[in-house]
PDB file of N, CA and C in Angstrom:
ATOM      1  N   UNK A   1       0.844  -1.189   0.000  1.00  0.00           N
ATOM      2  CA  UNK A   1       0.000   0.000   0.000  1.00  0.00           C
ATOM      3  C   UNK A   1       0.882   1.242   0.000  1.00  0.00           C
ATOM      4  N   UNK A   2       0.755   2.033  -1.173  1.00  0.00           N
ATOM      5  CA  UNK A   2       1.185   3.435  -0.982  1.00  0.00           C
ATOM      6  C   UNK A   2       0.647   4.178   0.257  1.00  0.00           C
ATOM      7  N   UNK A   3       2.298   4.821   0.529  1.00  0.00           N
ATOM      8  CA  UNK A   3       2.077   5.705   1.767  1.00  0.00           C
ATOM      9  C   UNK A   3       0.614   7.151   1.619  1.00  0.00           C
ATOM     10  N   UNK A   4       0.428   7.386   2.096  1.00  0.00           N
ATOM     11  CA  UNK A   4      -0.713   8.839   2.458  1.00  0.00           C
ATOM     12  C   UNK A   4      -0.081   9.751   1.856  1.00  0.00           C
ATOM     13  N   UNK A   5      -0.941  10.415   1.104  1.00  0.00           N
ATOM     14  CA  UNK A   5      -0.649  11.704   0.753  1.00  0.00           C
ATOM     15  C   UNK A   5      -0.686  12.872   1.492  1.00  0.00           C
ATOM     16  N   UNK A   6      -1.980  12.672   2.224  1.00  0.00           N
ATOM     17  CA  UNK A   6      -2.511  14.011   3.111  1.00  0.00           C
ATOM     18  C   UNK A   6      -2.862  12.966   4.746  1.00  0.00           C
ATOM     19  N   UNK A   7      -2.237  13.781   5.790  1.00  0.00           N
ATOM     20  CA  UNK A   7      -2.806  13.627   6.870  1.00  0.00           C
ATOM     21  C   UNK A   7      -3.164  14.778   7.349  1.00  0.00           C
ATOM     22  N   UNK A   8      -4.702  14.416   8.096  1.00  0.00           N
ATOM     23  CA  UNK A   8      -5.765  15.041   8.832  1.00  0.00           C
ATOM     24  C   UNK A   8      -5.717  14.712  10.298  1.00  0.00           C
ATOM     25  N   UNK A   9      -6.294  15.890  11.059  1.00  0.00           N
ATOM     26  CA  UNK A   9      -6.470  15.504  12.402  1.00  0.00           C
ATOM     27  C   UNK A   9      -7.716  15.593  12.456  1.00  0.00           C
ATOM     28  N   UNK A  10      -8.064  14.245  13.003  1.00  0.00           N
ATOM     29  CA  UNK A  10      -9.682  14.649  13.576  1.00  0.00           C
ATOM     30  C   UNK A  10      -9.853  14.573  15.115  1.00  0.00           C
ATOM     31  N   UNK A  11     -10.845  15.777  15.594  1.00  0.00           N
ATOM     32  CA  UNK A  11     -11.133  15.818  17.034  1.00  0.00           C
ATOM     33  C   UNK A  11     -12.228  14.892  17.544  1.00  0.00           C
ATOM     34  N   UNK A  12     -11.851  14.068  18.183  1.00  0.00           N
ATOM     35  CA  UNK A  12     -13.320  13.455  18.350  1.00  0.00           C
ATOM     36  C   UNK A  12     -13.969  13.784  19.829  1.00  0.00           C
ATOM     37  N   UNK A  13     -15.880  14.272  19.634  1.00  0.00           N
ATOM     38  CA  UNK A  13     -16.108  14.807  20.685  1.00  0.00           C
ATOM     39  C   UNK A  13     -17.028  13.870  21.643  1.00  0.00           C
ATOM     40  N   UNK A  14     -16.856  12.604  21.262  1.00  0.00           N
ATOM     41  CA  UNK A  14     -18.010  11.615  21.458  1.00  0.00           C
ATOM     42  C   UNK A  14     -16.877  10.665  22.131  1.00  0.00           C
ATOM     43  N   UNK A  15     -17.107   9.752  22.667  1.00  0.00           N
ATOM     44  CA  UNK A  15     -16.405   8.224  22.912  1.00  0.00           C
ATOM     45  C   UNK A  15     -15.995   7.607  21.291  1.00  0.00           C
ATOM     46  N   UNK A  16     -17.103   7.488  20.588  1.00  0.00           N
ATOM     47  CA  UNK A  16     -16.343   7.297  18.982  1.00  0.00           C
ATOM     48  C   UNK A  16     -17.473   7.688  18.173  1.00  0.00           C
ATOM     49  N   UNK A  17     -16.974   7.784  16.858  1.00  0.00           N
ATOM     50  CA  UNK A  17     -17.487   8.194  15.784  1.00  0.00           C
ATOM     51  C   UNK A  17     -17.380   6.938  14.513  1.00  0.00           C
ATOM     52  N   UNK A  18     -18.644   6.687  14.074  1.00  0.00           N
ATOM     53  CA  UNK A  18     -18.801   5.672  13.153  1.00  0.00           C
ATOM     54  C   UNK A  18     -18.332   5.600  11.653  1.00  0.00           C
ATOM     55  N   UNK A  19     -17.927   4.680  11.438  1.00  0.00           N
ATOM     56  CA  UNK A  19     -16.853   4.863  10.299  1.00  0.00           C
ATOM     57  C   UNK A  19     -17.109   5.949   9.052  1.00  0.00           C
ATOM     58  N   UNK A  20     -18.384   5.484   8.481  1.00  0.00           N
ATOM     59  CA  UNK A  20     -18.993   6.263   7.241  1.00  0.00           C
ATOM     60  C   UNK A  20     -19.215   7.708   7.565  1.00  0.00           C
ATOM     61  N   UNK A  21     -19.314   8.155   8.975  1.00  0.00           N
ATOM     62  CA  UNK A  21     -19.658   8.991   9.331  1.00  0.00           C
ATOM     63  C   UNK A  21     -18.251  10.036   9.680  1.00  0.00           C
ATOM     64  N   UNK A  22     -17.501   8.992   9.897  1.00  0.00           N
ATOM     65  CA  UNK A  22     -16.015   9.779  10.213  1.00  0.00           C
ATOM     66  C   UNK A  22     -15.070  10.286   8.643  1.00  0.00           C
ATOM     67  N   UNK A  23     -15.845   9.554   7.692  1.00  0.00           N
ATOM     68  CA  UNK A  23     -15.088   9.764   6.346  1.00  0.00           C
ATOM     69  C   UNK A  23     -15.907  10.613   5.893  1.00  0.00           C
ATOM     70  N   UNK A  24     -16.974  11.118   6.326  1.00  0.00           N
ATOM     71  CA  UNK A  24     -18.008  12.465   6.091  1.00  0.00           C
ATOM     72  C   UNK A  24     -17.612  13.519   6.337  1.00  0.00           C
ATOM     73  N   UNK A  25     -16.936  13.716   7.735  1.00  0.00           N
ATOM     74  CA  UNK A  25     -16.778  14.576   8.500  1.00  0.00           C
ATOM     75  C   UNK A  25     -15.801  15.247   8.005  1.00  0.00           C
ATOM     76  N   UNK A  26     -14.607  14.475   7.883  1.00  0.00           N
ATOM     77  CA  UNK A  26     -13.022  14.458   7.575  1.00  0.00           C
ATOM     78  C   UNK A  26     -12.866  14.805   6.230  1.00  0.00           C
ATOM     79  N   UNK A  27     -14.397  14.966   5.194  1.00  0.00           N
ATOM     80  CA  UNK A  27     -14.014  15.141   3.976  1.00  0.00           C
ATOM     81  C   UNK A  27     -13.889  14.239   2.708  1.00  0.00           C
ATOM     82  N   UNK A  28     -12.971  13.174   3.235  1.00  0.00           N
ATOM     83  CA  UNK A  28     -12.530  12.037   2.664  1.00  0.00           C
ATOM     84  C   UNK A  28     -13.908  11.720   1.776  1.00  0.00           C
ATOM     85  N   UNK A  29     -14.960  11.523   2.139  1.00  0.00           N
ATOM     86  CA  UNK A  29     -16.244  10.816   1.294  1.00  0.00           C
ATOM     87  C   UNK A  29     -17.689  12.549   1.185  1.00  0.00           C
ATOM     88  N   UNK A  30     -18.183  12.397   0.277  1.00  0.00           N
ATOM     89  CA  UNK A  30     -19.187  13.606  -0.258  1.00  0.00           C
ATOM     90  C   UNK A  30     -20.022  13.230   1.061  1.00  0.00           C
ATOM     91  N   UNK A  31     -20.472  12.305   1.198  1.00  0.00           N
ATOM     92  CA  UNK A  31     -21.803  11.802   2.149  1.00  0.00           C
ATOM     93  C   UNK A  31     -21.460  10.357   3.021  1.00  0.00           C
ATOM     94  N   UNK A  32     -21.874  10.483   3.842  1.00  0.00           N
ATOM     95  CA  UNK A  32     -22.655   9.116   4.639  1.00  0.00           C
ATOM     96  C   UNK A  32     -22.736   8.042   3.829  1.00  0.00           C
ATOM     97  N   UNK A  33     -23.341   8.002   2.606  1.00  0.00           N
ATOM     98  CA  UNK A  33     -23.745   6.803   1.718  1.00  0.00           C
ATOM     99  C   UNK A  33     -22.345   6.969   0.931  1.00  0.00           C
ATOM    100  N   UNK A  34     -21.782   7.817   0.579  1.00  0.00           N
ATOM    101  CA  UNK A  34     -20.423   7.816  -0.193  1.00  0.00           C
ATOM    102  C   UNK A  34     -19.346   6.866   0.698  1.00  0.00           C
ATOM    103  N   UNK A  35     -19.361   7.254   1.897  1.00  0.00           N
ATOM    104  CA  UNK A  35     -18.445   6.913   3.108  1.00  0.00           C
ATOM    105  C   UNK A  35     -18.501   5.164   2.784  1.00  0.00           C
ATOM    106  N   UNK A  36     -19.846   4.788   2.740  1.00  0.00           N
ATOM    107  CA  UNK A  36     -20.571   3.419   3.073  1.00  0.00           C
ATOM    108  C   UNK A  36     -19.526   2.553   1.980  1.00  0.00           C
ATOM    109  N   UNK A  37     -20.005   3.389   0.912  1.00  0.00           N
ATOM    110  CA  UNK A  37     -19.764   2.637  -0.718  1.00  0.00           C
ATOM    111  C   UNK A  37     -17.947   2.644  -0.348  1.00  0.00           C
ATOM    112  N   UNK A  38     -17.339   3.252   0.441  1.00  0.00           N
ATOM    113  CA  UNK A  38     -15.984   3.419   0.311  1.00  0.00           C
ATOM    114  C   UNK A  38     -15.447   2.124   1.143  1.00  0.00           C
ATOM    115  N   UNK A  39     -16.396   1.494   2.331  1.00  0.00           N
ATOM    116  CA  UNK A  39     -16.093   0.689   2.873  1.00  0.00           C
ATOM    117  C   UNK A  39     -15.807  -0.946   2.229  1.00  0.00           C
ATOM    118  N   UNK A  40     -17.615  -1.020   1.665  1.00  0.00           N
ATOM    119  CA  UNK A  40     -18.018  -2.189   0.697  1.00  0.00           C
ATOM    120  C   UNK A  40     -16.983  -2.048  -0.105  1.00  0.00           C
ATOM    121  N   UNK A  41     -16.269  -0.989  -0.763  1.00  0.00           N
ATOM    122  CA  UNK A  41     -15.080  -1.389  -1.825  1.00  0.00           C
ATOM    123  C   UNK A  41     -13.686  -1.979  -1.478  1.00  0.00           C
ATOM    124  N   UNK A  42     -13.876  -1.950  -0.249  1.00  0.00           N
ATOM    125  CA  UNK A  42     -12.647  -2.542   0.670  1.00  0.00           C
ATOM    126  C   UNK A  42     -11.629  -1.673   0.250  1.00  0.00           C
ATOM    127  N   UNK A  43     -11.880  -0.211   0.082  1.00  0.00           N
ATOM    128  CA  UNK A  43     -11.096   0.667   0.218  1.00  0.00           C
ATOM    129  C   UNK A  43     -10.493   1.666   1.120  1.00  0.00           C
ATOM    130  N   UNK A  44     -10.832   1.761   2.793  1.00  0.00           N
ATOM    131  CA  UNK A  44     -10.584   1.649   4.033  1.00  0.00           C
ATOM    132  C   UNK A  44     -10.131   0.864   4.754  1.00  0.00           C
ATOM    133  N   UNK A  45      -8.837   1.364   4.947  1.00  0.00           N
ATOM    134  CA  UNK A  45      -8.150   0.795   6.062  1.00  0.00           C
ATOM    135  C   UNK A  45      -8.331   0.871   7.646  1.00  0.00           C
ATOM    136  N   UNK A  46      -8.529   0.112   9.236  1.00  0.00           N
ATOM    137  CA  UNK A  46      -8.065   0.887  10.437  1.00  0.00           C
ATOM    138  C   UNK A  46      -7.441   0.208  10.789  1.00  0.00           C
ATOM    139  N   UNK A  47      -6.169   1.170  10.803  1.00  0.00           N
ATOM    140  CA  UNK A  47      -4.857   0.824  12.340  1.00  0.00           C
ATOM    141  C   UNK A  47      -3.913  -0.335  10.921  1.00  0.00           C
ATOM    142  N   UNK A  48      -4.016   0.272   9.933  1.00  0.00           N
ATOM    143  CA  UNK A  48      -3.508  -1.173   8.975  1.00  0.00           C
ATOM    144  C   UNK A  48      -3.998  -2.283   8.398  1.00  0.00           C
ATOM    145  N   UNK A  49      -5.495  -2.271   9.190  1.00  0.00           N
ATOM    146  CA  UNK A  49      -5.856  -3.341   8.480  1.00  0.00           C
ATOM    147  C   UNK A  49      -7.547  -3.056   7.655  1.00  0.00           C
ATOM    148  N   UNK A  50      -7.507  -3.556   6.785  1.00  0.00           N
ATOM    149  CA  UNK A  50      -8.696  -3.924   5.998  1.00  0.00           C
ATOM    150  C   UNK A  50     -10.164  -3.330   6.715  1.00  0.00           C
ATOM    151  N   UNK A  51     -11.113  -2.791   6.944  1.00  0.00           N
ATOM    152  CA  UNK A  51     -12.100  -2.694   7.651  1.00  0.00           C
ATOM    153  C   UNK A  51     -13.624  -2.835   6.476  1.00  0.00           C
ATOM    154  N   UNK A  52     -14.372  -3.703   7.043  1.00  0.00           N
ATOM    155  CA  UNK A  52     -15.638  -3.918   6.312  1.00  0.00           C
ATOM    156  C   UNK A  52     -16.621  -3.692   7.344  1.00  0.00           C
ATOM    157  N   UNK A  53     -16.587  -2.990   8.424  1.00  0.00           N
ATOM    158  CA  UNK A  53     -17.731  -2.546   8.709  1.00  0.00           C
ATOM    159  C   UNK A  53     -18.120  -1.360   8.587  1.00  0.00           C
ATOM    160  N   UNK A  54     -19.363  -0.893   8.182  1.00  0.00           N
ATOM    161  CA  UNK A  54     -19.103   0.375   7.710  1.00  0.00           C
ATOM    162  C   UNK A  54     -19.717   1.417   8.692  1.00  0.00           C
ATOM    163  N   UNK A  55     -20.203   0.978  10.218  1.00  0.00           N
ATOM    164  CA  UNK A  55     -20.508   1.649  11.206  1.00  0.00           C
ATOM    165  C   UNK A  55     -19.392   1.004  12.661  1.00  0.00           C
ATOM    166  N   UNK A  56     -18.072   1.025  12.158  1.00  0.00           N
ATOM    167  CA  UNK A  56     -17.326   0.589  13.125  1.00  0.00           C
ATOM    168  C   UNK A  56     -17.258   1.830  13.899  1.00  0.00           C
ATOM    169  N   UNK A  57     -16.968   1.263  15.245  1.00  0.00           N
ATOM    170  CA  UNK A  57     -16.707   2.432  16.469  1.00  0.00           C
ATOM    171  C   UNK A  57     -15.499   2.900  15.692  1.00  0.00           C
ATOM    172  N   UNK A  58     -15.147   3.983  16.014  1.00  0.00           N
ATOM    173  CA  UNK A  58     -13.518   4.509  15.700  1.00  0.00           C
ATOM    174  C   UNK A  58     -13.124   5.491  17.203  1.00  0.00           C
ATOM    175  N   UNK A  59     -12.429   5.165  17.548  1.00  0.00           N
ATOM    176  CA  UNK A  59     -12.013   5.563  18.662  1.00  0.00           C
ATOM    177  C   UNK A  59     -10.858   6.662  18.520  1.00  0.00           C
ATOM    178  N   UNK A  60     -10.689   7.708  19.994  1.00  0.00           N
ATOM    179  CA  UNK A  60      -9.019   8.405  19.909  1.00  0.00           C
ATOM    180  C   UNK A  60      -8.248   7.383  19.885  1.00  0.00           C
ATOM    181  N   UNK A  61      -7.106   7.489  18.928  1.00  0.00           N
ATOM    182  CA  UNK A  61      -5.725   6.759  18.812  1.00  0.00           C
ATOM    183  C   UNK A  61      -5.668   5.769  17.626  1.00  0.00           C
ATOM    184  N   UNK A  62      -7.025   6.371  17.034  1.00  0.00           N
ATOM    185  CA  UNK A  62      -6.855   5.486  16.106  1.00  0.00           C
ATOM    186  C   UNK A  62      -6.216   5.886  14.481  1.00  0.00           C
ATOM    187  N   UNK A  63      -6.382   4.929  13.689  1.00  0.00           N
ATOM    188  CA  UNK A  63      -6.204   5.742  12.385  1.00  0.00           C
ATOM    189  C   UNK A  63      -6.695   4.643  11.392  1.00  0.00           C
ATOM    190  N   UNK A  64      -7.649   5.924  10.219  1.00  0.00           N
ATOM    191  CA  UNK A  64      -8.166   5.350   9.047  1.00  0.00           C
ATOM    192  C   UNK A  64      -7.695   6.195   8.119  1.00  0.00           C
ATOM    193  N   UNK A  65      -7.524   5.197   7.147  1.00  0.00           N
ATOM    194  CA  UNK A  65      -6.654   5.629   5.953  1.00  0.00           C
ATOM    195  C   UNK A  65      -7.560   4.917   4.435  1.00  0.00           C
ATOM    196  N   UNK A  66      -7.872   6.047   3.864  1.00  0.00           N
ATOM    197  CA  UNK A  66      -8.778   5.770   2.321  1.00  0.00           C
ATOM    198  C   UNK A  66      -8.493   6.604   1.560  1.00  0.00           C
ATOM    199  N   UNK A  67      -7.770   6.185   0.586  1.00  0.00           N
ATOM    200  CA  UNK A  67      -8.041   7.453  -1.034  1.00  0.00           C
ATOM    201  C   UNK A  67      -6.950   8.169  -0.482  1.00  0.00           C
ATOM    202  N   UNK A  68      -5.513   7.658  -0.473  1.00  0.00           N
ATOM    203  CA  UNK A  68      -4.037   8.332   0.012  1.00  0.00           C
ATOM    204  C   UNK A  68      -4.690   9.575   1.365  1.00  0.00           C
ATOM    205  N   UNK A  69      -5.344   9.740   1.903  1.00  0.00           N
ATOM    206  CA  UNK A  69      -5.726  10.219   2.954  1.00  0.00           C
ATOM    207  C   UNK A  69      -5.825   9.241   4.145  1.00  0.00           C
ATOM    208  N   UNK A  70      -4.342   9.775   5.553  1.00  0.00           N
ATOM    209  CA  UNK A  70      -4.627   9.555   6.359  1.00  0.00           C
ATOM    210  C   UNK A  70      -5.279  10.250   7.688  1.00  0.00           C
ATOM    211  N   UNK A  71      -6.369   9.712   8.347  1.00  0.00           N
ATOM    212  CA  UNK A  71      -6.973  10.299   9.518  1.00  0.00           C
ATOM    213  C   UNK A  71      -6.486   9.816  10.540  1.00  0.00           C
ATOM    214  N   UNK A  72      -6.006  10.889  11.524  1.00  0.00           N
ATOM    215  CA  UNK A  72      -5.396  10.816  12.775  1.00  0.00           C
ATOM    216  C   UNK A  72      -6.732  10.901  13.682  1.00  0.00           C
ATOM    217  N   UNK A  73      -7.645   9.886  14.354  1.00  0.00           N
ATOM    218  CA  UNK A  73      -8.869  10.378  15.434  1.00  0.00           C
ATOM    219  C   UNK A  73      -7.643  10.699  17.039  1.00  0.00           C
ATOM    220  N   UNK A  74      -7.972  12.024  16.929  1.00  0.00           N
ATOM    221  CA  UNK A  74      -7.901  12.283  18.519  1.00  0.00           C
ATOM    222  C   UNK A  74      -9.049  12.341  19.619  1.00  0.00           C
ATOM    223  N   UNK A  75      -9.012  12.299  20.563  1.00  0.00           N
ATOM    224  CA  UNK A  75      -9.605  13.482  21.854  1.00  0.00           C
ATOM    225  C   UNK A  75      -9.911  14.596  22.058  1.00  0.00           C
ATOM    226  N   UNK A  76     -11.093  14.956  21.853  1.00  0.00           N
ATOM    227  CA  UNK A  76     -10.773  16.599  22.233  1.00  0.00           C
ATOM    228  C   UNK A  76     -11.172  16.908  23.579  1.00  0.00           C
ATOM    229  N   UNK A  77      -9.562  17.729  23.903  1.00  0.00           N
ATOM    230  CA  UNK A  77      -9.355  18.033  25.377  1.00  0.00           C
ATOM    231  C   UNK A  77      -9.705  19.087  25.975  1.00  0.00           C
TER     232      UNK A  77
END
């Protein structure tokens, strides 16, 4: 896998934020249903690996990576 082009920080203000919903937020996907279709293509990665759920928790410390965009989820403190 080619390295990331762009890394993002995301603040997260919840315990976690759901996958399709975190690639909404962050830009990465037009919509919610864009986000979805990005998953089913097995074109999202978390933490390195493969992810097919497309309402996974995503937690601070984590990282998802789709479409040479990596997302850093933090904490917001």
């Amino acid at each position: 896998m080619a390295a990331p082009v762009q890394t993002l920080d995301f603040r997260l203000t919840g315990d976690y934020v759901e996958l399709c919903n975190l690639l909404k937020l962050a830009g990465v996907a037009a919509s919610g249903g864009q986000g979805k279709a990005l998953v089913a293509a097995g074109e999202v990665r978390v933490d390195g690996r493969p992810e097919s759920r497309k309402t996974a928790k995503i937690r601070a410390g984590q990282r998802v990576a789709c479409g040479g965009v990596e997302i850093l989820v933090k904490a917001d403190i």
